[in-house]
N, C-alpha and C. Protein backbone atom coordinates (compact mmCIF):
# COMPACT_ATOMS: atom_id res chain seq x y z
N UNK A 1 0.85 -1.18 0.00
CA UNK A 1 0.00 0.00 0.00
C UNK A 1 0.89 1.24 0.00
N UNK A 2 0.73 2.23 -0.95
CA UNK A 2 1.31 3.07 -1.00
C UNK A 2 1.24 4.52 0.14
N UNK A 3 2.16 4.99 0.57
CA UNK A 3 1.87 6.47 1.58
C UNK A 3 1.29 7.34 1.02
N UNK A 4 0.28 8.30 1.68
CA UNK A 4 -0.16 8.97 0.95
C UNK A 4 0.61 10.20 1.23
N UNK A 5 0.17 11.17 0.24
CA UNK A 5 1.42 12.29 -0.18
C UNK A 5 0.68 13.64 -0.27
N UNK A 6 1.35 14.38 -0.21
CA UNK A 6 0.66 15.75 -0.45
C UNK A 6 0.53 16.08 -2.01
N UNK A 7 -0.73 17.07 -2.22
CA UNK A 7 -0.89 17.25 -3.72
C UNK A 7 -0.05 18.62 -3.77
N UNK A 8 0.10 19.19 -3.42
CA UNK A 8 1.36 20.53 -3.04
C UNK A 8 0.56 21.54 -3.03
N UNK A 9 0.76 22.84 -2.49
CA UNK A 9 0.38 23.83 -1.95
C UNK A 9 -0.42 24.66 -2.84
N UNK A 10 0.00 24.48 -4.60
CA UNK A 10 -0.53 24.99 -5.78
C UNK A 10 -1.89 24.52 -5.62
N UNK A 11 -1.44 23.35 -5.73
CA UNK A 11 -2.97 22.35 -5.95
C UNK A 11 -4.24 21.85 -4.90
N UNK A 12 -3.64 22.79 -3.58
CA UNK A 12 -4.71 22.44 -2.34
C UNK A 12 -5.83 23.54 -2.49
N UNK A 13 -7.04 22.74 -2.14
CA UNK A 13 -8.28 23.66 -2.63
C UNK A 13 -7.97 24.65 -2.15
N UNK A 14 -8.96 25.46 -2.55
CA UNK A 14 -9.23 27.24 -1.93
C UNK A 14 -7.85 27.73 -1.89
N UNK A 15 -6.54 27.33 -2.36
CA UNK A 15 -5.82 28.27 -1.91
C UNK A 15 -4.76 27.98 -0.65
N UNK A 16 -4.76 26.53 -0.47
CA UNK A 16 -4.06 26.28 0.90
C UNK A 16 -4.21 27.34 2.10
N UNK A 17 -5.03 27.49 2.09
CA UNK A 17 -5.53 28.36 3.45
C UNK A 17 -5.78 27.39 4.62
N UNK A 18 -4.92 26.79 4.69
CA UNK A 18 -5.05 25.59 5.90
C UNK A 18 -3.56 25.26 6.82
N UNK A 19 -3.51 24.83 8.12
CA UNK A 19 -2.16 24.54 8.39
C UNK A 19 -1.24 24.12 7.57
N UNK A 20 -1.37 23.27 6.69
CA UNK A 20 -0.50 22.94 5.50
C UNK A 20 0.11 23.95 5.50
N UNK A 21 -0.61 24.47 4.51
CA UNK A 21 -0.34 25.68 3.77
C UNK A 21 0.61 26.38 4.33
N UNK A 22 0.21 26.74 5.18
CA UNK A 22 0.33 27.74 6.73
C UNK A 22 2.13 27.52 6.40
N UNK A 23 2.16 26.34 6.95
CA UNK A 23 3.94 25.94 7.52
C UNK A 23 4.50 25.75 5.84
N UNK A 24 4.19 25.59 4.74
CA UNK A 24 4.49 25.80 3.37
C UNK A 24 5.21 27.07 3.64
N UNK A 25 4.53 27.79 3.87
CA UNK A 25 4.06 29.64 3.29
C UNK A 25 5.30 30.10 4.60
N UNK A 26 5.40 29.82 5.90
CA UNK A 26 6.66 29.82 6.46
C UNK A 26 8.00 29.49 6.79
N UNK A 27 7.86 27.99 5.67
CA UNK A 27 9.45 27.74 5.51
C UNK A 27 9.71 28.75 4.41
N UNK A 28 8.63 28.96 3.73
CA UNK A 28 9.91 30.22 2.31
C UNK A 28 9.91 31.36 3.14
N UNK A 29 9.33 32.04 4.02
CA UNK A 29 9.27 33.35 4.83
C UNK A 29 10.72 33.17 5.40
N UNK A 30 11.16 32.37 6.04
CA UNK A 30 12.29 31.65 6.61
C UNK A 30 13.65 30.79 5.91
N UNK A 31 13.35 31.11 4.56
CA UNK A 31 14.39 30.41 3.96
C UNK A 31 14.82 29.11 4.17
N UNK A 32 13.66 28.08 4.89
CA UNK A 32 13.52 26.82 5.01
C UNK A 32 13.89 25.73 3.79
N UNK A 33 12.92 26.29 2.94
CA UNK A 33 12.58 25.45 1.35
C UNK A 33 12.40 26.94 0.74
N UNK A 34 13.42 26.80 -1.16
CA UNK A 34 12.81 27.78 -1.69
C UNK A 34 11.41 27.82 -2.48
N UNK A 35 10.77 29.62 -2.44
CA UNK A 35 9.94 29.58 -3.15
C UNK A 35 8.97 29.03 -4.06
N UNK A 36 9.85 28.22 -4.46
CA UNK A 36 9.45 27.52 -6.12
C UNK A 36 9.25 26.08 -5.22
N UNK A 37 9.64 25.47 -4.07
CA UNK A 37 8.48 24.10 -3.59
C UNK A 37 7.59 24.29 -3.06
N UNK A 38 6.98 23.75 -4.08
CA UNK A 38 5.32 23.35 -3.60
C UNK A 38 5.08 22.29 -2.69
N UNK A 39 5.46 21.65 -2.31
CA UNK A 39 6.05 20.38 -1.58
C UNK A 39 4.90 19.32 -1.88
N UNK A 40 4.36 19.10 -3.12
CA UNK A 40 3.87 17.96 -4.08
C UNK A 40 4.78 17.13 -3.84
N UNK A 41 4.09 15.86 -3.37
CA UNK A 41 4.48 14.55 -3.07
C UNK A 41 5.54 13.98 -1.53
N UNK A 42 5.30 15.35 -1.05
CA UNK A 42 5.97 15.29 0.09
C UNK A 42 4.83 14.15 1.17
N UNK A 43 5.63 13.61 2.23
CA UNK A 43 4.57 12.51 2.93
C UNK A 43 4.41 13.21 4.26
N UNK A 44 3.52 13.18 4.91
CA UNK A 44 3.12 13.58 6.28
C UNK A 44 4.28 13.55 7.19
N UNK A 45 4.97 12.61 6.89
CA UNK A 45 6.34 12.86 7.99
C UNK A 45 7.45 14.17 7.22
N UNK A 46 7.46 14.23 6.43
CA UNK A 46 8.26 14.99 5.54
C UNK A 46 7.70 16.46 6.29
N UNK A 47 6.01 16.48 6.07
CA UNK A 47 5.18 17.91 6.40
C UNK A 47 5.41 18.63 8.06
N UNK A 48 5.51 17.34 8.85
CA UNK A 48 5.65 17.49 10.18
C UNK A 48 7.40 17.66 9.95
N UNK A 49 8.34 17.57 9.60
CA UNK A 49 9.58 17.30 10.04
C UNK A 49 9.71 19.06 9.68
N UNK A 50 9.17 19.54 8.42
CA UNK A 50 9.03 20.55 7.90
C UNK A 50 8.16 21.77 9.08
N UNK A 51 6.98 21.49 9.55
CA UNK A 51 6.83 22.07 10.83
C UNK A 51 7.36 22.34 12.23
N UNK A 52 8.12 21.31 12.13
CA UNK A 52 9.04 21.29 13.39
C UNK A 52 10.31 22.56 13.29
N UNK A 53 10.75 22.76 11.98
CA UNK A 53 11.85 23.35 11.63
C UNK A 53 11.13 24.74 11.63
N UNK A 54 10.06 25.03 11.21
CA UNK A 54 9.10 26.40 11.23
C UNK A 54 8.96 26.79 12.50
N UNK A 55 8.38 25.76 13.20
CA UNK A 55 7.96 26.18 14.76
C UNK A 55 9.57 26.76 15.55
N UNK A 56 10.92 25.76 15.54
CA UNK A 56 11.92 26.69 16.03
C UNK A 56 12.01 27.81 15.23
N UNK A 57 11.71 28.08 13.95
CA UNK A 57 12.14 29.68 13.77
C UNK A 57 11.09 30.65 14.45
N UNK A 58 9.77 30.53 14.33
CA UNK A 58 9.36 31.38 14.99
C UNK A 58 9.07 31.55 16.39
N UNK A 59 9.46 30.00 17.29
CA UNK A 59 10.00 30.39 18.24
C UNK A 59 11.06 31.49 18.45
N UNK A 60 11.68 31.65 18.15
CA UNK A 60 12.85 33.11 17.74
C UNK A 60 12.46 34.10 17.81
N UNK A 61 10.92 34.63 17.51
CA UNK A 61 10.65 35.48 17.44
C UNK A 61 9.26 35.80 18.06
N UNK A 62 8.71 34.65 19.24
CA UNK A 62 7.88 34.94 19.98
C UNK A 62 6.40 34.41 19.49
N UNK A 63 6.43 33.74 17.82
CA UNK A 63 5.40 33.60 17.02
C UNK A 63 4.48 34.64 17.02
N UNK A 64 5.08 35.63 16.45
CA UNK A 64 4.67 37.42 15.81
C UNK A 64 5.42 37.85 15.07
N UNK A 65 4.41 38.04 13.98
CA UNK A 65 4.81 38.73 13.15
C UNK A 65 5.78 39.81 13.16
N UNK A 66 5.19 40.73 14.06
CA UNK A 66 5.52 41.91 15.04
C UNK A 66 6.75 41.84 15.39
N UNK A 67 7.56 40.78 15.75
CA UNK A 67 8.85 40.50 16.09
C UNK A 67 9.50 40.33 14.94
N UNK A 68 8.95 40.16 13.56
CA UNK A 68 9.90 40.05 13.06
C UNK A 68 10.72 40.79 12.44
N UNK A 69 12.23 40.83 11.97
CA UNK A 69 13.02 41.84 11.31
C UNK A 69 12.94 42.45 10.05
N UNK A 70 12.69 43.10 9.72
CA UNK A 70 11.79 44.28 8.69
C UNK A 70 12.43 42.78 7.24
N UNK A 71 13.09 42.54 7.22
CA UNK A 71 13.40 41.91 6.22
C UNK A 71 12.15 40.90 5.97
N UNK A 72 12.62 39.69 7.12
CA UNK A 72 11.33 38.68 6.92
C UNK A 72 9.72 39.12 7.25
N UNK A 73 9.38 40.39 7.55
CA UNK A 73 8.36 40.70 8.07
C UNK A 73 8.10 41.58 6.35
N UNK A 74 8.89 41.83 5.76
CA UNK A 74 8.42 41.97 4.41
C UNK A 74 8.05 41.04 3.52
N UNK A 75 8.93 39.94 3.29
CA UNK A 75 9.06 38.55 2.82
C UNK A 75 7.65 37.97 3.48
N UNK A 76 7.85 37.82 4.66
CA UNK A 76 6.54 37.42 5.30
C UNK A 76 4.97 38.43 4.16
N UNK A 77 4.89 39.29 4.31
CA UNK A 77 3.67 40.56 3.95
C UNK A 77 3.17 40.07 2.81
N UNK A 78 4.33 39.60 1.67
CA UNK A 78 4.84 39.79 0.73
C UNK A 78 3.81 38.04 0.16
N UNK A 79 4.68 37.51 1.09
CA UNK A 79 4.07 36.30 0.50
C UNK A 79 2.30 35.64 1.01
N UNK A 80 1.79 35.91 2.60
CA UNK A 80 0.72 35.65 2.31
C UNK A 80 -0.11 36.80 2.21
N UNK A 81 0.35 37.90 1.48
CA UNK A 81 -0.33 38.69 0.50
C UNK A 81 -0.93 38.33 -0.51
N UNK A 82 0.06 37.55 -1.30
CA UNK A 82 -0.55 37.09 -2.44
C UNK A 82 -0.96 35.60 -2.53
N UNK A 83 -0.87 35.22 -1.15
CA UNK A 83 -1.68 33.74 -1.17
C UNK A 83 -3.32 33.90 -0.71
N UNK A 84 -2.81 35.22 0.03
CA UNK A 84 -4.90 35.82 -0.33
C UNK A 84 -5.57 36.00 -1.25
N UNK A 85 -4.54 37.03 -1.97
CA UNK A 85 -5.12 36.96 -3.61
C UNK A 85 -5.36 35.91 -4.30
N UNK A 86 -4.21 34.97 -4.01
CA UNK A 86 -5.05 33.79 -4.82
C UNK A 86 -6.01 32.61 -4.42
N UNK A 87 -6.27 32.69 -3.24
CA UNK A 87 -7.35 31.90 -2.51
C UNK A 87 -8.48 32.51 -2.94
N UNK A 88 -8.90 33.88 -2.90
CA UNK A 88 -9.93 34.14 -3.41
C UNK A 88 -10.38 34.10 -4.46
N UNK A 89 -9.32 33.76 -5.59
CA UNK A 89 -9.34 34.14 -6.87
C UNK A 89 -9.90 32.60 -6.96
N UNK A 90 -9.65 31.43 -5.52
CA UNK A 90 -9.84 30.08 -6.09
C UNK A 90 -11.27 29.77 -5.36
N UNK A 91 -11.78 31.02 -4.93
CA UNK A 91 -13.00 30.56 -4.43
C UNK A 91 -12.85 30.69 -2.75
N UNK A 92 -11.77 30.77 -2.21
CA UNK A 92 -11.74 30.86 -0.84
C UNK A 92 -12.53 32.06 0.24
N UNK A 93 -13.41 31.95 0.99
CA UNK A 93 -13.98 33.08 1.53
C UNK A 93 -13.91 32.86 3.19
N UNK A 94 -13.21 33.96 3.80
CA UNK A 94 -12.26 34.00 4.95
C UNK A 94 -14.00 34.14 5.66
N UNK A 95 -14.69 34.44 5.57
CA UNK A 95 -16.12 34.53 6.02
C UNK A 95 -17.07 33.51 6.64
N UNK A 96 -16.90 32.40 5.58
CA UNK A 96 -16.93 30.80 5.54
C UNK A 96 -16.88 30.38 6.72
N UNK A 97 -15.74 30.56 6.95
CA UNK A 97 -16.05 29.55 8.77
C UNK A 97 -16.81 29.80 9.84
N UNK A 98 -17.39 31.60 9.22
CA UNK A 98 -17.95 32.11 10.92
C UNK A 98 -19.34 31.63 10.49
N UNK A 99 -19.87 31.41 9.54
CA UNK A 99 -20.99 30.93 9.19
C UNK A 99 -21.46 29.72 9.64
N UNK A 100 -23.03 29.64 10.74
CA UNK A 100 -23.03 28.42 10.95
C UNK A 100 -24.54 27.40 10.31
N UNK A 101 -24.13 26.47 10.43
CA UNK A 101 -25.46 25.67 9.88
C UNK A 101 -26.75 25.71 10.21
């Protein structure tokens, strides 16, 4: 039986607006993984080993934004700036969750 894998950050609905995403979108803030991985085909241990390495960096900085050094706090702006733009563009509505049944 094969592991299952991630479809990568391009290809997660709405826009990876989800923890995934989340720790994706902060290893490149962090110079973890560059830009250009999507981390398609990566396996759940791969995703967690990859969170673990996120969580000490922003341990570093208190997990705030606010703390961070104008550099990565641009890089940071910079990038889930335009992962808003494109969540919405994929249908994603930040509204959605407060809505109840």
């Amino acid at each position: 039986m094969s592991q299952k894998q991630y479809i990568g950050i391009d290809n997660d609905p709405q826009g990876a607006m989800n923890p995934t995403g989340n720790i994706i979108r902060d290893a490149w803030v962090f110079g973890l993984i560059p830009e250009t991985e999507t981390c398609v085909g990566w396996t759940p241990q791969g995703l967690d080993a990859l969170y673990d390495k996120v969580s000490v960096e922003w341990n570093k900085y208190g997990h705030l934004v606010s703390n961070l050094p104008s550099e990565l706090a641009d890089k940071h702006h910079r990038i889930y700036q335009e992962a808003v733009k494109q969540a919405r563009d994929k249908g994603w509505d930040p509204d959605s969750v407060l809505e109840e049944d």
